[in-house]
Protein backbone atom coordinates (compact mmCIF):
# COMPACT_ATOMS: atom_id res chain seq x y z
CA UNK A 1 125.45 134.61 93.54
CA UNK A 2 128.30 135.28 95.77
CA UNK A 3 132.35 134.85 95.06
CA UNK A 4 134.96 134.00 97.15
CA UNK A 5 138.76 134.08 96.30
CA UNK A 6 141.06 131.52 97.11
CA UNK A 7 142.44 134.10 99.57
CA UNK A 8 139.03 134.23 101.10
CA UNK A 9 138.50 130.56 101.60
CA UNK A 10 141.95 129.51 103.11
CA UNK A 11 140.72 130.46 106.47
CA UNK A 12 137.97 127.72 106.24
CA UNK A 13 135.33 126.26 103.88
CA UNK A 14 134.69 123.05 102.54
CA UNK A 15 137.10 120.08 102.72
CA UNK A 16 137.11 120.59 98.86
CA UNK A 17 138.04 124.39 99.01
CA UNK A 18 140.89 123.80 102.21
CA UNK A 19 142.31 120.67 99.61
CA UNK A 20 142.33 123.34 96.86
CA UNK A 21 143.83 126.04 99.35
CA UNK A 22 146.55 123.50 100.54
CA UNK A 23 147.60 122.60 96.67
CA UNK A 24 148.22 126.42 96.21
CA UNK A 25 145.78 126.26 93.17
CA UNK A 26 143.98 128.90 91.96
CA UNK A 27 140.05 128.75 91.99
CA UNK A 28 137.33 130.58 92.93
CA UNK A 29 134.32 129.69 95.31
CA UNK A 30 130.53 130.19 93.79
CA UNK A 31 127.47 130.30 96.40
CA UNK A 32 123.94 130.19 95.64
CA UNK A 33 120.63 129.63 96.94
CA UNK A 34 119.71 126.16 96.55
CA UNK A 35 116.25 125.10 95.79
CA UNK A 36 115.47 121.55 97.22
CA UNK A 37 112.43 121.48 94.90
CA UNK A 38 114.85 121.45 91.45
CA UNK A 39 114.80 118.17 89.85
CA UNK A 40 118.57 118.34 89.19
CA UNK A 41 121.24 119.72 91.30
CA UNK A 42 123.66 120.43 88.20
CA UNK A 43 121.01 121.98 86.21
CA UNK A 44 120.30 124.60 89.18
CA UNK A 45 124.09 125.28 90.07
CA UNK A 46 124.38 125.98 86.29
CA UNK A 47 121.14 128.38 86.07
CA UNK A 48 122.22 130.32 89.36
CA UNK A 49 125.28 130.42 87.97
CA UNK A 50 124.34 131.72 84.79
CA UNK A 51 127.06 129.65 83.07
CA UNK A 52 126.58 127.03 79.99
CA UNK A 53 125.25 123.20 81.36
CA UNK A 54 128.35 121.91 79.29
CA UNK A 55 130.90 123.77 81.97
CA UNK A 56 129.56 122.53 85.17
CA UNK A 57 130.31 118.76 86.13
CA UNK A 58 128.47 116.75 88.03
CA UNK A 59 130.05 113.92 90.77
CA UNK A 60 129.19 110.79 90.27
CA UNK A 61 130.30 107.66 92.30
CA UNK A 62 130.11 104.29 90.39
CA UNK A 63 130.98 100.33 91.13
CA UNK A 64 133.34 99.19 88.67
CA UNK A 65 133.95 95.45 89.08
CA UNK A 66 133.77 95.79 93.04
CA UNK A 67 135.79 99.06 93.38
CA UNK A 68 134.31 102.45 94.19
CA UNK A 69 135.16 105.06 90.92
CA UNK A 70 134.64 108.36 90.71
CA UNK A 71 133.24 110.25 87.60
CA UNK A 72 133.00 113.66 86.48
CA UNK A 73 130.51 114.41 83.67
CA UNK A 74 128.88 117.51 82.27
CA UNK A 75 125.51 118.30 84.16
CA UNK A 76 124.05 118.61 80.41
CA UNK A 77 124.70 115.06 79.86
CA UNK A 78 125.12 111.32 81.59
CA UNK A 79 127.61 108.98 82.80
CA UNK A 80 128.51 106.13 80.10
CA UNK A 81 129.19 103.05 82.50
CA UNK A 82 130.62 100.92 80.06
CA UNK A 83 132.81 103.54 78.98
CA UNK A 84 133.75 104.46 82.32
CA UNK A 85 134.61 101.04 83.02
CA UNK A 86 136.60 100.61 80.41
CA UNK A 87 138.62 103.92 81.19
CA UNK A 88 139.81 102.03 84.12
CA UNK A 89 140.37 98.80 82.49
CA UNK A 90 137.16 96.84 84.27
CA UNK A 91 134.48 95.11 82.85
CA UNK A 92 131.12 96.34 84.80
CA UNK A 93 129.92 99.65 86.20
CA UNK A 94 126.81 100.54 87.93
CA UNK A 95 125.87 102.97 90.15
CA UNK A 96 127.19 103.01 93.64
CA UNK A 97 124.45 102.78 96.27
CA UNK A 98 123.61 106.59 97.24
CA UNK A 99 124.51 105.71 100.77
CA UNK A 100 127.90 104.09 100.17
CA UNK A 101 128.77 106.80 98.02
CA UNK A 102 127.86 109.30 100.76
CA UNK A 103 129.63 107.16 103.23
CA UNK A 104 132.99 107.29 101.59
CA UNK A 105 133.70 110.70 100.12
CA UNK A 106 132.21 112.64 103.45
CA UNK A 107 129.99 114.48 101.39
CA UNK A 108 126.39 114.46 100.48
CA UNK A 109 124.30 113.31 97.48
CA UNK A 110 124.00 116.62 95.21
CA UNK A 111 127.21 118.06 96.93
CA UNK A 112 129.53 115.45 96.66
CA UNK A 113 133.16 116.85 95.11
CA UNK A 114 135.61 115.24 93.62
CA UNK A 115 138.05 116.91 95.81
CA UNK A 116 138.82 116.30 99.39
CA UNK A 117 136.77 113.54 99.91
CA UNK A 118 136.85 111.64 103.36
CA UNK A 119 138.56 108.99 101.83
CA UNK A 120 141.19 110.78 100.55
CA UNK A 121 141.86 112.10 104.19
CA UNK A 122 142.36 108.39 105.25
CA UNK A 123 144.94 108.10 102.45
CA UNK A 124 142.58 106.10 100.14
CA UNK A 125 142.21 107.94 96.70
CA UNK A 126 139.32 106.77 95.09
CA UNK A 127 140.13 106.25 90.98
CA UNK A 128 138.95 109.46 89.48
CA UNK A 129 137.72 109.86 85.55
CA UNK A 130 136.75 113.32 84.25
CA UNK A 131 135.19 113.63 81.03
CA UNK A 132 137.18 114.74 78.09
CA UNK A 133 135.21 117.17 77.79
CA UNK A 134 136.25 119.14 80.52
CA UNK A 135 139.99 119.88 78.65
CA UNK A 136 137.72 121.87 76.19
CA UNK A 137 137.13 124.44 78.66
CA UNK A 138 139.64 126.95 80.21
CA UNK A 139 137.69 126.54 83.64
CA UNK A 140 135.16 124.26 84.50
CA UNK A 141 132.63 123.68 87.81
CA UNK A 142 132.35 121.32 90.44
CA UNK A 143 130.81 120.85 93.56
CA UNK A 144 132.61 122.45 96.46
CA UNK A 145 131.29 120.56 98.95
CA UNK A 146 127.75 120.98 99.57
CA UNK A 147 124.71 122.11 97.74
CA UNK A 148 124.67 125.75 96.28
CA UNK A 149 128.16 125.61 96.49
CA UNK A 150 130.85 125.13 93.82
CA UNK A 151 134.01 126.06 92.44
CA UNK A 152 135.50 127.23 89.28
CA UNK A 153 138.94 125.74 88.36
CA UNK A 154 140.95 125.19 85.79
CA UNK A 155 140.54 121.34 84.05
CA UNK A 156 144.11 120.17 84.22
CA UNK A 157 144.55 120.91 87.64
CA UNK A 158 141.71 119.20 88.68
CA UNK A 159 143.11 116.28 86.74
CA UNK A 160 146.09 116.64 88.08
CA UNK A 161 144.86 117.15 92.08
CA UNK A 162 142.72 113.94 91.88
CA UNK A 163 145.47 111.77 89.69
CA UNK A 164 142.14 111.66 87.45
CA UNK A 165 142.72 109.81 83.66
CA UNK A 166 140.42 111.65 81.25
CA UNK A 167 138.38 109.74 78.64
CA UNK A 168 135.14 109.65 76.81
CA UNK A 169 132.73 108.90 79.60
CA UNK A 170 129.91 111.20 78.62
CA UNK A 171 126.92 111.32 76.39
C-alpha cells in the first residue's frame, strides 16, 4: 500500500484529493491494488488497508422523495433508507439507479467519493449524510476517487467540506 501526503497530491490526483488540496485540509492519500474479483469494494480497501471495516465508509447515492442524497456508511455495515430519509426530512429512499449515480458525481460505482463530485463542480451540492458513526473515529476512509484509492481524513472536516448533517443511518 502506498501513501501520499497532501503535499504530494496538490500537483494532481483525483477531483476528490485537488477538492481536499484546495480546502487546505489535511489528509492523506492510500493506493492499493484492486482486485475486480472481490465481492465488495469496502471490504477490500479495508483488508489492503489493514485498517478496522468500522473506519472505512462506503459512498452511497440514494433517491429520497425525487432528490439525489448522498450517504456515507461504514463498509462493515448498510445504509438504513428510512433513516436516511428521515435525516433529511423526506419520506422515501431507495437506491439511486447505478447509472444516475455515476452520471452525477463524475465518478464510478466502487470509487465514487463524497468529495468533489461533478456536481459539485457545476455548483450543485448534492445533500450529504455521514453516519454518526464516523465522529467516533479520529480519522476515517473514503473513496478518493477511483478504485484502490482512498483517503484518510479527519470526520468533522469531511462534515464540514460536504455541508454533510450526521445521523443514525447505519446498521
Amino acid at each position: 500500500m502506498a501513501k501520499k501526503s497532501k503535499k504530494q497530491q496538490q500537483s494532481g490526483g483525483t477531483p476528490a484529493t485537488v477538492a481536499l488540496s484546495s480546502a487546505g485540509v489535511d489528509f492523506t492519500v492510500h493506493s492499493y491494488d484492486h482486485d475486480p474479483s472481490h465481492p465488495s469494494y469496502g471490504e477490500e480497501a479495508a483488508e489492503a488497508m489493514g485498517v478496522s471495516p468500522d473506519r472505512v465508509f462506503k459512498t452511497l447515492v440514494a433517491d429520497v422523495d425525487g432528490t439525489l442524497t448522498v450517504a456515507v456508511v461504514p463498509v462493515s455495515g448498510s445504509l438504513d433508507l428510512k433513516a436516511l430519509a428521515a435525516a433529511v426530512g423526506g419520506k422515501r429512499a431507495t437506491m439511486a439507479d447505478p447509472t444516475l449515480a455515476e452520471r452525477t458525481t463524475g465518478y464510478v460505482r466502487g470509487g465514487i467519493s463524497p468529495l468533489g463530485q461533478r456536481s459539485e463542480r457545476h455548483g450543485k451540492h448534492l445533500t450529504t449524510v455521514v453516519d454518526e458513526s464516523a465522529l467516533t473515529h479520529p480519522t476515517m476512509f473514503v473513496s478518493a476517487g477511483r478504485r484502490g484509492l482512498e483517503v484518510e481524513l479527519s470526520p468533522t472536516d469531511l462534515v464540514a467540506l460536504t455541508g454533510a448533517v450526521t445521523a443514525n443511518i447505519a446498521r
